[in-house]
Protein backbone atom coordinates (compact mmCIF):
# COMPACT_ATOMS: atom_id res chain seq x y z
CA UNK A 1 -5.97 -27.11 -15.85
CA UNK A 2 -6.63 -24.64 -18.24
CA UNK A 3 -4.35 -21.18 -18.43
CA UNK A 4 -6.39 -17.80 -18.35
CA UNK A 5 -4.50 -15.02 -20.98
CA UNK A 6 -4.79 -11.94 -21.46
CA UNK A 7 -6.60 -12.94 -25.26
CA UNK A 8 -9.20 -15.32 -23.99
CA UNK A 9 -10.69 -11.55 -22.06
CA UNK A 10 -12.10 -10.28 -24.85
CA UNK A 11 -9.90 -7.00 -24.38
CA UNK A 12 -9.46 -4.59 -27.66
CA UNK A 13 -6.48 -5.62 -29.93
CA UNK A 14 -4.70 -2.51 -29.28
CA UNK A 15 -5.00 -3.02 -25.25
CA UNK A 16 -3.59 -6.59 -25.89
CA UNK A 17 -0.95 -4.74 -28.35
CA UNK A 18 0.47 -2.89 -25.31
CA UNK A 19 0.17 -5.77 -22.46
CA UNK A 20 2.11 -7.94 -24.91
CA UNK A 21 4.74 -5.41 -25.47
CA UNK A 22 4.71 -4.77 -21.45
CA UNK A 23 5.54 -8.26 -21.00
CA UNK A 24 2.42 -9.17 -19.44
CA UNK A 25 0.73 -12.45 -20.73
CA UNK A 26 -1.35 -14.16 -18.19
CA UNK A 27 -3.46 -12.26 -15.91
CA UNK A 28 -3.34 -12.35 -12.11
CA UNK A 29 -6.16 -13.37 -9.75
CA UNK A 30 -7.27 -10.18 -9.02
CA UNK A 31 -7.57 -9.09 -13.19
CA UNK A 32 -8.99 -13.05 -14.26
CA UNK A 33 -12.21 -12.28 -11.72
CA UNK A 34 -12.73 -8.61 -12.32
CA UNK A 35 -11.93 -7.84 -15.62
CA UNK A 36 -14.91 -9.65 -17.11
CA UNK A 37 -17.41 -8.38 -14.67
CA UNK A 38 -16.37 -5.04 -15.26
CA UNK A 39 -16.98 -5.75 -18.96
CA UNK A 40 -20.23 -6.86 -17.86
CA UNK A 41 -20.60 -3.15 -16.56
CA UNK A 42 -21.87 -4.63 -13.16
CA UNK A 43 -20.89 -2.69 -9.95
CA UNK A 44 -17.72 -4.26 -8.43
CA UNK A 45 -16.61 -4.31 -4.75
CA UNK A 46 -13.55 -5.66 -5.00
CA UNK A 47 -10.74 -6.70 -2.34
CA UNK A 48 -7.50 -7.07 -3.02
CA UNK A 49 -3.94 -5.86 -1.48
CA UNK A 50 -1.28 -3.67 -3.28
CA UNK A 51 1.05 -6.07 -5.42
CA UNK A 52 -1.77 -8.40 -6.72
CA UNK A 53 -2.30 -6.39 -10.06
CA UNK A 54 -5.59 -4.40 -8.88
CA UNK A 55 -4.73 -1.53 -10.84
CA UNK A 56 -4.48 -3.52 -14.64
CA UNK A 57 -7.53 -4.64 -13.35
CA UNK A 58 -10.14 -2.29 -13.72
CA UNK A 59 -8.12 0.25 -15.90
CA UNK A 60 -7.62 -2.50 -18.58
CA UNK A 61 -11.61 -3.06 -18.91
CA UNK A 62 -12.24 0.52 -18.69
CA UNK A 63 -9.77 1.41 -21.49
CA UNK A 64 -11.86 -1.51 -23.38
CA UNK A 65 -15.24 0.89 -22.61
CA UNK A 66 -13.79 3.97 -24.02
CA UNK A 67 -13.02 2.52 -27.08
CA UNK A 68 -16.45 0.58 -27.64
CA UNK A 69 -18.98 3.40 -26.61
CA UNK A 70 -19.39 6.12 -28.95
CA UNK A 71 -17.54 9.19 -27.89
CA UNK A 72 -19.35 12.72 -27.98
CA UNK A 73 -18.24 16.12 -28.09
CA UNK A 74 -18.40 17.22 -24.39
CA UNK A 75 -16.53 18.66 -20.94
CA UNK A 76 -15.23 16.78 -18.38
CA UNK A 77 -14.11 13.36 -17.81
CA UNK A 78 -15.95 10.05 -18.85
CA UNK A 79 -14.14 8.11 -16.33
CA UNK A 80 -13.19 9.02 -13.04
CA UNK A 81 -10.75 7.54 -10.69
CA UNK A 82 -10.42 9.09 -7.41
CA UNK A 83 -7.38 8.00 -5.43
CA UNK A 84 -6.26 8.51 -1.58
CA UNK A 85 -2.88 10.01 -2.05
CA UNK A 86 -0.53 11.67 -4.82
CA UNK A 87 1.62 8.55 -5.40
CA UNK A 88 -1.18 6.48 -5.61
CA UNK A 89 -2.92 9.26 -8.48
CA UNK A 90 0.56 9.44 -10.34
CA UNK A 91 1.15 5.89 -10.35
CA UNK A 92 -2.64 5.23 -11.84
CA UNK A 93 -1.63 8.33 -14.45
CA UNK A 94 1.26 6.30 -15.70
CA UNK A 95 -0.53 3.03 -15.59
CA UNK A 96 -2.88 4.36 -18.38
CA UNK A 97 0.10 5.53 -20.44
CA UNK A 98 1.34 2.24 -20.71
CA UNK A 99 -2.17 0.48 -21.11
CA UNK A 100 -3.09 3.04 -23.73
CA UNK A 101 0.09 3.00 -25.86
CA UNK A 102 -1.72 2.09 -28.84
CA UNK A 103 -5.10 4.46 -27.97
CA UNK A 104 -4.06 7.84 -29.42
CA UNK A 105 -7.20 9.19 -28.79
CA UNK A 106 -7.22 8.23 -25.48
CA UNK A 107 -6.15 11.39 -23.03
CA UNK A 108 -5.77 11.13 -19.38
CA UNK A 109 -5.29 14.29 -16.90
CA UNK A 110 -4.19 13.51 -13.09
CA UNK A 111 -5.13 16.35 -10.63
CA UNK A 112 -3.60 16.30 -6.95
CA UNK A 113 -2.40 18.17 -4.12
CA UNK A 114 1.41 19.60 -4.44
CA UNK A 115 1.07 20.19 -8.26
CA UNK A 116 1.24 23.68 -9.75
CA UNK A 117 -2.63 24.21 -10.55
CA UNK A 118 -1.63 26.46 -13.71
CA UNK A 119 -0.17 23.22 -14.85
CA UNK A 120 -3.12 21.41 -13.94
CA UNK A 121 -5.34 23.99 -15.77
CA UNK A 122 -3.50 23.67 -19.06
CA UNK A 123 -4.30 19.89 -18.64
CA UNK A 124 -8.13 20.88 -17.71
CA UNK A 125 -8.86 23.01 -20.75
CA UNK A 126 -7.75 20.15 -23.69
CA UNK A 127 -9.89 17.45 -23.91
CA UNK A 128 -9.56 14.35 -22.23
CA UNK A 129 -11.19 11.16 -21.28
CA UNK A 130 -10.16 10.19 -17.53
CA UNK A 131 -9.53 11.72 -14.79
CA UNK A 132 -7.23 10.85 -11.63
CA UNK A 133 -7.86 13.33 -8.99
CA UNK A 134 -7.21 12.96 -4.87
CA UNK A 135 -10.58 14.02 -3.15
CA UNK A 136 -9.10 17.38 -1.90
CA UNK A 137 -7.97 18.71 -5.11
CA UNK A 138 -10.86 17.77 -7.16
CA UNK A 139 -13.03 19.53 -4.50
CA UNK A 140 -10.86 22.74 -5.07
CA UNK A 141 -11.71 22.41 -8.81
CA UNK A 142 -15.47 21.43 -8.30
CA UNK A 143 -15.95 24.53 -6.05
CA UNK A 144 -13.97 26.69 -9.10
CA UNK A 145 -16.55 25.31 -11.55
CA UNK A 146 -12.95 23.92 -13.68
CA UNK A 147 -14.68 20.40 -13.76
CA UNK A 148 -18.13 19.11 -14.94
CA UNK A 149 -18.82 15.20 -13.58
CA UNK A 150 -21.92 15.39 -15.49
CA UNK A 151 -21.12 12.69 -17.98
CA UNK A 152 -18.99 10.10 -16.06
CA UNK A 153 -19.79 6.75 -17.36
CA UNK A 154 -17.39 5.41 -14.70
CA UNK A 155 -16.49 6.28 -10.81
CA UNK A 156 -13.55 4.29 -9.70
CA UNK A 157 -12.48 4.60 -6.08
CA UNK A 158 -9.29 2.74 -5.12
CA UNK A 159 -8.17 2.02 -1.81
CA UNK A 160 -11.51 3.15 -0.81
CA UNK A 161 -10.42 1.89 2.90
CA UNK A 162 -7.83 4.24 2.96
CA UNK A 163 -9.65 7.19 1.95
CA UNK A 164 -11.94 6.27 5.18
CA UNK A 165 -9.15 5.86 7.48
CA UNK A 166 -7.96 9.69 5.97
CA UNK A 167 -10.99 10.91 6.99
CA UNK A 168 -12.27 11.79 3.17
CA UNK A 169 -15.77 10.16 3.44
CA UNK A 170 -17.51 13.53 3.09
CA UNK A 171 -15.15 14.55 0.36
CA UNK A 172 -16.11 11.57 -1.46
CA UNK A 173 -20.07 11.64 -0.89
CA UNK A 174 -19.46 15.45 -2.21
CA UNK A 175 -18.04 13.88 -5.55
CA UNK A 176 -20.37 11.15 -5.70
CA UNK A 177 -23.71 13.78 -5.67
CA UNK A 178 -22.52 14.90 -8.69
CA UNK A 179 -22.11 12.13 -10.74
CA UNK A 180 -24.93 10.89 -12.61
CA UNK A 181 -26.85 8.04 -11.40
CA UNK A 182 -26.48 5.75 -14.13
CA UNK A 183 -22.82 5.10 -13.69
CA UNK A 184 -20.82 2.27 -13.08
CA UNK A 185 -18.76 2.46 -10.21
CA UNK A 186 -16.32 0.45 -9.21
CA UNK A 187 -14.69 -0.07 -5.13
CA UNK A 188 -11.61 -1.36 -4.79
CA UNK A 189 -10.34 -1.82 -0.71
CA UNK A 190 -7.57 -3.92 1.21
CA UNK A 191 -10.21 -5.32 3.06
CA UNK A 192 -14.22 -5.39 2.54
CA UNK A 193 -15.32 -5.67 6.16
CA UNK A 194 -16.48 -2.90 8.99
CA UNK A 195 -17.22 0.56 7.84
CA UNK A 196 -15.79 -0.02 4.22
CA UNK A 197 -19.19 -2.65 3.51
CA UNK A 198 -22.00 0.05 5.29
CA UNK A 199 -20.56 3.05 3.07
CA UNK A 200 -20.18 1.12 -0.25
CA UNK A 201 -23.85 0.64 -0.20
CA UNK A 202 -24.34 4.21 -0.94
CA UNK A 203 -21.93 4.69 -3.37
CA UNK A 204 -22.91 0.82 -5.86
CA UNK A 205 -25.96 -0.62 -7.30
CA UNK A 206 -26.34 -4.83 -6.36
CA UNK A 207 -22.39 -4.91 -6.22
CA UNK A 208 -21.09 -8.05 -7.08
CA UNK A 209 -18.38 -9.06 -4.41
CA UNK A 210 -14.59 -10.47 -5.34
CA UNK A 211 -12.29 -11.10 -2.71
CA UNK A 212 -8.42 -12.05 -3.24
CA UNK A 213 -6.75 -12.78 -0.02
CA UNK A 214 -3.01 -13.52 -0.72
CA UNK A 215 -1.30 -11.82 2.66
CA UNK A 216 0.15 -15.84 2.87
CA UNK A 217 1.23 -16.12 -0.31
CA UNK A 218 2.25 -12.52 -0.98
CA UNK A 219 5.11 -12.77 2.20
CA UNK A 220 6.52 -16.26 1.67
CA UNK A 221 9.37 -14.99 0.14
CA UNK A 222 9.90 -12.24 3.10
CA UNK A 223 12.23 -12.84 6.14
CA UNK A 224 10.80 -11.41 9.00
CA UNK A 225 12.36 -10.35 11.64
CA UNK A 226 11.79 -8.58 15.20
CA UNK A 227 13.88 -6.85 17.72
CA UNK A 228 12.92 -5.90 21.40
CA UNK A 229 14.01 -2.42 22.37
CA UNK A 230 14.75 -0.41 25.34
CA UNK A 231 14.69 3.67 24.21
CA UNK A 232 15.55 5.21 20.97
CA UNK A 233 19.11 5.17 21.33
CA UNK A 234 18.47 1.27 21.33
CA UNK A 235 17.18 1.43 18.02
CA UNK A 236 19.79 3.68 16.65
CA UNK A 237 22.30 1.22 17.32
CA UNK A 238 20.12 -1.68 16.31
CA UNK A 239 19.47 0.16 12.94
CA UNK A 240 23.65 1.38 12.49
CA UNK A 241 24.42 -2.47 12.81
CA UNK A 242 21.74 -3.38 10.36
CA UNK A 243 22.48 -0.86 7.98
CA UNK A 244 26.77 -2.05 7.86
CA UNK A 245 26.18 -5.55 8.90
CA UNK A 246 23.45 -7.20 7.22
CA UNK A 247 23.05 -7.36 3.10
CA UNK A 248 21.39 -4.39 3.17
CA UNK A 249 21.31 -3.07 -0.80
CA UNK A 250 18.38 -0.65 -0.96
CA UNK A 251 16.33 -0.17 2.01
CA UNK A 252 12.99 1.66 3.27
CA UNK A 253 12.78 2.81 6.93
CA UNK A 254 9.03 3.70 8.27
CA UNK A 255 9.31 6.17 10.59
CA UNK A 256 6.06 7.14 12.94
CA UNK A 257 6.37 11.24 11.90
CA UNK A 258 7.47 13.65 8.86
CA UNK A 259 9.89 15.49 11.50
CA UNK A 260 11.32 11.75 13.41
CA UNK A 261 11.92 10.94 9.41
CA UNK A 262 14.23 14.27 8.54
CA UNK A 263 16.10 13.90 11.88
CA UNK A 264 16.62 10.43 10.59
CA UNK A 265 17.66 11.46 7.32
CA UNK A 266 20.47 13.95 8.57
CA UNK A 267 21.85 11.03 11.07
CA UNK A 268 22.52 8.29 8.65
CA UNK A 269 24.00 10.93 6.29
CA UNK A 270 26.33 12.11 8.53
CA UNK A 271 27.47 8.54 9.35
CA UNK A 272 28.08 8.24 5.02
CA UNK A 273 24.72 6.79 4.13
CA UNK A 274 23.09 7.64 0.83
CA UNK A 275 19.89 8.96 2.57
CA UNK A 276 17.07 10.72 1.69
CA UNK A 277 13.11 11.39 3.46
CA UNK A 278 9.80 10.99 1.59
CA UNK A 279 6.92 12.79 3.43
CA UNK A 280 3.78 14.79 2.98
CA UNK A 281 5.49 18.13 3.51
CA UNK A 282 7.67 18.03 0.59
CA UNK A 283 6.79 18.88 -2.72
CA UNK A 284 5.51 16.66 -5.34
CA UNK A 285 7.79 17.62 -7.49
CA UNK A 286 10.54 17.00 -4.29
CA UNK A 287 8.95 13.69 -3.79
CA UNK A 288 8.77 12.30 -7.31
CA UNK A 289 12.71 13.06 -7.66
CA UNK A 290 13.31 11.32 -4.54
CA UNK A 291 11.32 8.39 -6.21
CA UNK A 292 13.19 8.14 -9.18
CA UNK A 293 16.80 8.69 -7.34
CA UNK A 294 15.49 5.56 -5.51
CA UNK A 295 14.78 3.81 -8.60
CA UNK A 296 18.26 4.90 -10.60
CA UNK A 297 20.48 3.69 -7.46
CA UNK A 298 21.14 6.86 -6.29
CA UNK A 299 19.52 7.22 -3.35
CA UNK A 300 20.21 3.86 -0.84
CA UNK A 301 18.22 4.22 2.36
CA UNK A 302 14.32 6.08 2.07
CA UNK A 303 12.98 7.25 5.55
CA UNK A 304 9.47 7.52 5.19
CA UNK A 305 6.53 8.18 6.58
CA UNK A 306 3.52 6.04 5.92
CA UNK A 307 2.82 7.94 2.79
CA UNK A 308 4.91 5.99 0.91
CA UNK A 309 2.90 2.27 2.06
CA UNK A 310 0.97 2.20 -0.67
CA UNK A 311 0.89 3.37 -3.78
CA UNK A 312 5.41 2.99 -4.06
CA UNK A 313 6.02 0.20 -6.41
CA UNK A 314 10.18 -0.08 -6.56
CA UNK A 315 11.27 -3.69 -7.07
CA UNK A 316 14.91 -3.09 -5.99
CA UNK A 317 13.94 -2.78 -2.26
CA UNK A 318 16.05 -5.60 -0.04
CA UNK A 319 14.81 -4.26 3.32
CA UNK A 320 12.23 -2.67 4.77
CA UNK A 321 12.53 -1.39 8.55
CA UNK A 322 9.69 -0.46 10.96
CA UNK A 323 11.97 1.97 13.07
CA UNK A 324 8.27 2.76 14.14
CA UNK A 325 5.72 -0.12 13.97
CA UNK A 326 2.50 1.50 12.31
CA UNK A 327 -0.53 1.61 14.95
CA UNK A 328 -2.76 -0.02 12.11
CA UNK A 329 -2.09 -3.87 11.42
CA UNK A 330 -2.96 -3.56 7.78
CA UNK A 331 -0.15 -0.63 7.53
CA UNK A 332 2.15 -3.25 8.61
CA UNK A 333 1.26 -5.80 5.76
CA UNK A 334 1.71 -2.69 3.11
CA UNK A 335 4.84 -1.69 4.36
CA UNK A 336 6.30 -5.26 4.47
CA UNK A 337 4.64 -5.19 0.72
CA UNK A 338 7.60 -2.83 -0.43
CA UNK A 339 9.92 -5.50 -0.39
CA UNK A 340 9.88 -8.93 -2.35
CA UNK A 341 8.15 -7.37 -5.32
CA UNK A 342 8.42 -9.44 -8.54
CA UNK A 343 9.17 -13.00 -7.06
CA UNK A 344 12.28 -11.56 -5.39
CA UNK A 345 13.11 -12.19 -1.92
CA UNK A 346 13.27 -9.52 0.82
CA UNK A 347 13.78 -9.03 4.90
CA UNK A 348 11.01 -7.06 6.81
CA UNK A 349 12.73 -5.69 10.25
CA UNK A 350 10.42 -4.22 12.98
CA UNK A 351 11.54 -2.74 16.23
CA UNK A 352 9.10 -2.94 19.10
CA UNK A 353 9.00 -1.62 22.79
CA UNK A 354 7.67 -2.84 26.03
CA UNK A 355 4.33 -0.90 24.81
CA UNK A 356 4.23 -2.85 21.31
CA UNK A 357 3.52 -6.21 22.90
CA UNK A 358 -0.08 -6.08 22.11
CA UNK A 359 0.26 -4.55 18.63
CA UNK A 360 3.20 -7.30 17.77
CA UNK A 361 0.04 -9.83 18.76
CA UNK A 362 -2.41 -8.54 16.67
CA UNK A 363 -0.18 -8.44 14.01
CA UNK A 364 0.80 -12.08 14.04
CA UNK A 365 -3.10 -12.77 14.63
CA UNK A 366 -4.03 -10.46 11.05
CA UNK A 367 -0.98 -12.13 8.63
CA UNK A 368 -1.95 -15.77 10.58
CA UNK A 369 2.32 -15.68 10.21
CA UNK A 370 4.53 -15.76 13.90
CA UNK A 371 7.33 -12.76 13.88
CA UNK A 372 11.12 -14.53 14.66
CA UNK A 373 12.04 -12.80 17.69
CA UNK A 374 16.17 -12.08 17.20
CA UNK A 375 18.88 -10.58 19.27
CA UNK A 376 22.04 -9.24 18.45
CA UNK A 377 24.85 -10.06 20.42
CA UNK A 378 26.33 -6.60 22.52
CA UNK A 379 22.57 -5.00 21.46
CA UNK A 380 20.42 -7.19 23.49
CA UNK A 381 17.91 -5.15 25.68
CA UNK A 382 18.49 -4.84 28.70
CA UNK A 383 15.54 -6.94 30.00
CA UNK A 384 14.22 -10.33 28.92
CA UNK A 385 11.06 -9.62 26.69
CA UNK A 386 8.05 -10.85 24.26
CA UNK A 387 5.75 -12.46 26.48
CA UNK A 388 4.26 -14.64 23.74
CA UNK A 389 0.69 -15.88 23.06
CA UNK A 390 0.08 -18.97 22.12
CA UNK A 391 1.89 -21.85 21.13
CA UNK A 392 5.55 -21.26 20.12
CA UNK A 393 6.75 -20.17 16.42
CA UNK A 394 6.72 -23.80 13.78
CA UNK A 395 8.21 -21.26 11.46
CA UNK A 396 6.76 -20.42 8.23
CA UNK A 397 7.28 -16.59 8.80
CA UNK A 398 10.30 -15.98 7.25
CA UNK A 399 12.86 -17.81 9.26
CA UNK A 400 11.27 -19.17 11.82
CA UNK A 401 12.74 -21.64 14.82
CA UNK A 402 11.52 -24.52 12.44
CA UNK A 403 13.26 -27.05 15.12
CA UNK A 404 10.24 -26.20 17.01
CA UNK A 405 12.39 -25.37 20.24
CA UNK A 406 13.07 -21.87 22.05
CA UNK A 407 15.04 -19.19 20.38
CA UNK A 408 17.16 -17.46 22.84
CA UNK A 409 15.28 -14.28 23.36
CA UNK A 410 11.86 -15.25 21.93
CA UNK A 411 9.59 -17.57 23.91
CA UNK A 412 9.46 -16.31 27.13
CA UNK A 413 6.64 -16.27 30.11
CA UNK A 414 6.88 -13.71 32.82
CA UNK A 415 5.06 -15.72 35.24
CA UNK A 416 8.76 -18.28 35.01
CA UNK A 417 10.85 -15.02 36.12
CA UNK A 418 10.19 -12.83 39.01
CA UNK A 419 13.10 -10.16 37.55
CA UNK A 420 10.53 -9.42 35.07
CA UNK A 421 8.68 -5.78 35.66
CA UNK A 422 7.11 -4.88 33.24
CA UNK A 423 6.81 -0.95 32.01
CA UNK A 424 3.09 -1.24 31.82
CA UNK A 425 0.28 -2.66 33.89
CA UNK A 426 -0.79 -5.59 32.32
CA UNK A 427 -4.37 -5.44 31.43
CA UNK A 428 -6.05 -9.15 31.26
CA UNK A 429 -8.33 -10.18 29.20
CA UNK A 430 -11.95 -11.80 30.39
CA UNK A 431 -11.96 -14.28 27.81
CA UNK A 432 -8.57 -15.43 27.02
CA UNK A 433 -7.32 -14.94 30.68
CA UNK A 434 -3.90 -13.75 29.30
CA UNK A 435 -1.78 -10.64 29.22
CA UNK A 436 -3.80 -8.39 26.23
C-alpha cells in the first residue's frame, strides 16, 4: 500500500515549507481527494464533517493558485471564502497564516459581524489577496461599495449546509451575482443530500462530487453516554454530580438558548466552578478571550450555545454535555465532535426527557451507533424510561452493554409495565407499527 504525502501533491515548496514545520506530513482523506482536483481547477462539491482536515484542503491548493497565476495590480479579493459564522471566518483567517508562513506576499483580510468596521476598513484599503467574510457583513460592505468581487478567481463556501439551515441562501445568491462567471468555486457541506444538492447547481459548473463519511470512525474513541430526566432540577443535579464525580478536566455544556447558557454560567460559579458562556450576544472580541482562556486552562467548564458546534477546534476538551439535546441530528454529531480531537479519547453526555424519545431515535439511526442508557444511583428518574427501537445495544457506542444483556435502566418496553404513562400521546407509525 502506497503512503500519500504532502510532496507527492505537487504543492509549492514554500506551502510544503510551512506544513512540514506545522508537523503535518501525510494528508487526510478529505485533502488526498480534493486537493488535486482543485489543482485541476474543476468545481468541487465536497462532503466532509468538521475534524477531517476540510479546511487544509482547499486553502492549501488555493494558496498553490495564488502563487502560480500572475498577479495584477487591482481591488478586491482574488479568492473568496464565505463562511457561516465568526469562529468559523477567524479560524479560516488563521489557517492561512500558518499555510502561508513562507508567502510574504500573500495578504489575507477576514470581515465579520462583532468586529469594529474601522478596523475592518484599515484592513479593506491595503491590498490583499483573500477574503473571509460571513454573508451579513460582506453584504454591509457590498451595499457601501468598500468591496469589488469583480476579479475573484475563486468562491469558496464552507459549511454551505449551515449557511442554509441560517437562513443565508439569499445572502449568498446576492454574493454569487457578483462574481464573475468564470470562477472556480468550490462547496464544502456536512452532508450533500436534500436542499444542499438543488442549490449547488446554481452556484458550480459540472461539479465533481467527493464524499468522506467518517461519523464511525470519527467517535470510536468517544464514550457516550445518556441520562433520562424528569424536570430541570433533574438535570441540575445530574450535571453537579458529573461535574465533582466523574474525570471531568475541561468540559463543554450545550445549552438550547444564549439566556438558559448565562443562568448556567452564574450557577456553576457560585457552586466554585471555573465557568464561563460563549454565545452570539457577546462580543467578538468577548468571545475570542473566552476561547483562548479555554485554551490556556483558565477557564474549565464553557456553556454554550450551538454557536460554538462548529467552527471551535480545542483539543483539551474531556467532556462534552448536551444539557439540551440539539433539535437537528447533525448538531448532535458536531457537538460530540468537540471532544476526542487529535486521537484522544473523550465522553459525550446527553440528557433527554420524556419528549426526546424520538429525537434520541433518530439520532442513533443518523451515527448507525446505539446511546448507553445510564443511571445514577439516588438520581434515577422517577419513572422507568427509553422505550427502545430495535434490537438491544451489542455495544460499539462508547461503552456499550457488550454482554449483550439488559442494562438496568436501558432496554425497556412499555407494553411489559402497566405503571408506565407516558407524558405524551404516543403517535404510531403506519409502517413500522411502533411508538415514533
Amino acid at each position: 500500500m502506497v503512503i500519500m504525502t504532502f510532496n507527492s501533491l505537487s504543492l509549492d515548496p514554500k506551502i510544503l515549507k510551512a506544513l512540514t514545520e506545522s508537523g503535518y506530513t501525510e494528508p487526510t482523506k478529505i485533502q488526498e481527494k480534493a486537493i488535486p482536483r482543485i489543482l485541476a481547477g474543476v468545481d468541487i462539491r465536497a462532503s466532509a464533517q468538521t475534524g477531517t482536515g476540510k479546511t487544509a484542503a482547499f486553502l492549501l491548493p488555493t494558496l498553490h493558485h495564488l502563487l502560480t497565476r500572475e498577479a495584477k495590480p487591482m481591488r478586491g479579493p482574488r479568492v473568496l471564502i464565505v463562511a457561516p459564522t465568526r469562529e468559523l471566518a477567524i479560524q479560516i483567517s488563521g489557517q492561512i497564516e500558518k499555510y502561508a508562513k513562507f508567502l510574504p506576499q500573500t495578504k489575507a483580510v477576514c470581515i465579520c459581524g462583532g468586529v469594529s468596521y474601522q478596523i475592518e476598513n484599515r484592513k479593506l484599503s491595503r491590498p490583499y489577496e483573500i477574503l473571509i467574510a460571513t454573508p451579513g457583513r460582506l453584504i454591509d460592505y457590498m451595499k457601501q461599495r468598500r468591496i469589488d468581487l469583480s476579479k475573484v478567481e475563486v468562491l469558496i463556501l464552507d459549511e454551505a449546509d449551515r449557511m442554509l439551515d441560517m437562513g443565508f441562501l439569499e445572502p449568498v445568491r446576492e454574493i454569487v451575482a457578483a462574481l464573475p462567471k468564470s470562477r472556480q468555486t468550490l462547496l464544502f457541506s456536512a452532508t450533500l443530500q436534500g436542499r444542499i444538492m438543488k442549490v449547488s447547481e446554481e452556484f458550480l459548473k459540472s461539479p465533481e462530487d467527493i464524499a468522506i463519511h467518517v461519523e464511525r470512525e470519527k467517535h470510536e474513541n468517544i464514550t457516550q453516554k445518556l441520562y433520562y430526566v424528569d424536570n430541570m432540577g433533574h438535570k441540575n443535579r445530574l450535571l453537579e454530580h458529573i461535574l465533582n464525580e466523574e474525570d471531568v478536566k475541561y468540559a463543554i455544556i450545550f445549552s438550547a438558548t444564549k439566556r438558559h447558557a448565562d443562568q448556567l454560567v452564574r450557577e456553576l460559579r457560585e457552586k466554585g466552578h471555573k465557568a464561563a458562556p460563549l454565545h452570539g450576544d457577546m462580543s467578538q472580541n468577548q468571545r475570542m478571550r473566552t476561547t483562548a482562556k479555554l485554551r490556556e486552562g483558565k477557564i474549565e467548564v464553557l456553556v454554550a450555545t450551538d454557536v460554538a458546534a462548529r467552527g471551535l477546534d480545542v483539543n483539551l476538551i474531556t467532556h462534552v454535555i448536551n444539557f439540551d439535546l440539539p433539535r437537528n441530528v447533525e448538531d448532535y454529531v458536531h457537538r460530540i465532535g468537540r471532544t476526542g480531537r487529535a486521537g484522544a479519547n473523550g465522553t459525550a453526555v446527553s440528557f433527554a426527557a420524556d419528549r426526546d424519545f424520538g429525537l434520541v431515535h433518530r439520532i442513533e439511526k443518523f451515527t448507525g451507533q446505539p446511546i448507553d442508557v445510564k443511571e445514577i444511583e439516588g438520581l434515577e428518574p422517577s419513572k422507568q424510561k427509553s422505550p427502545r427501537r430495535g434490537p438491544p445495544s451489542r455495544g460499539g457506542g462508547g461503552g456499550g452493554n457488550r454482554g449483550g444483556g439488559r442494562s438496568k435502566s436501558s432496554r425497556f418496553n412499555p407494553q411489559e409495565n402497566k405503571r408506565f404513562k407516558p407524558k405524551f400521546k404516543p403517535r404510531r407509525d403506519s409502517k413500522s407499527k411502533v411508538y415514533a
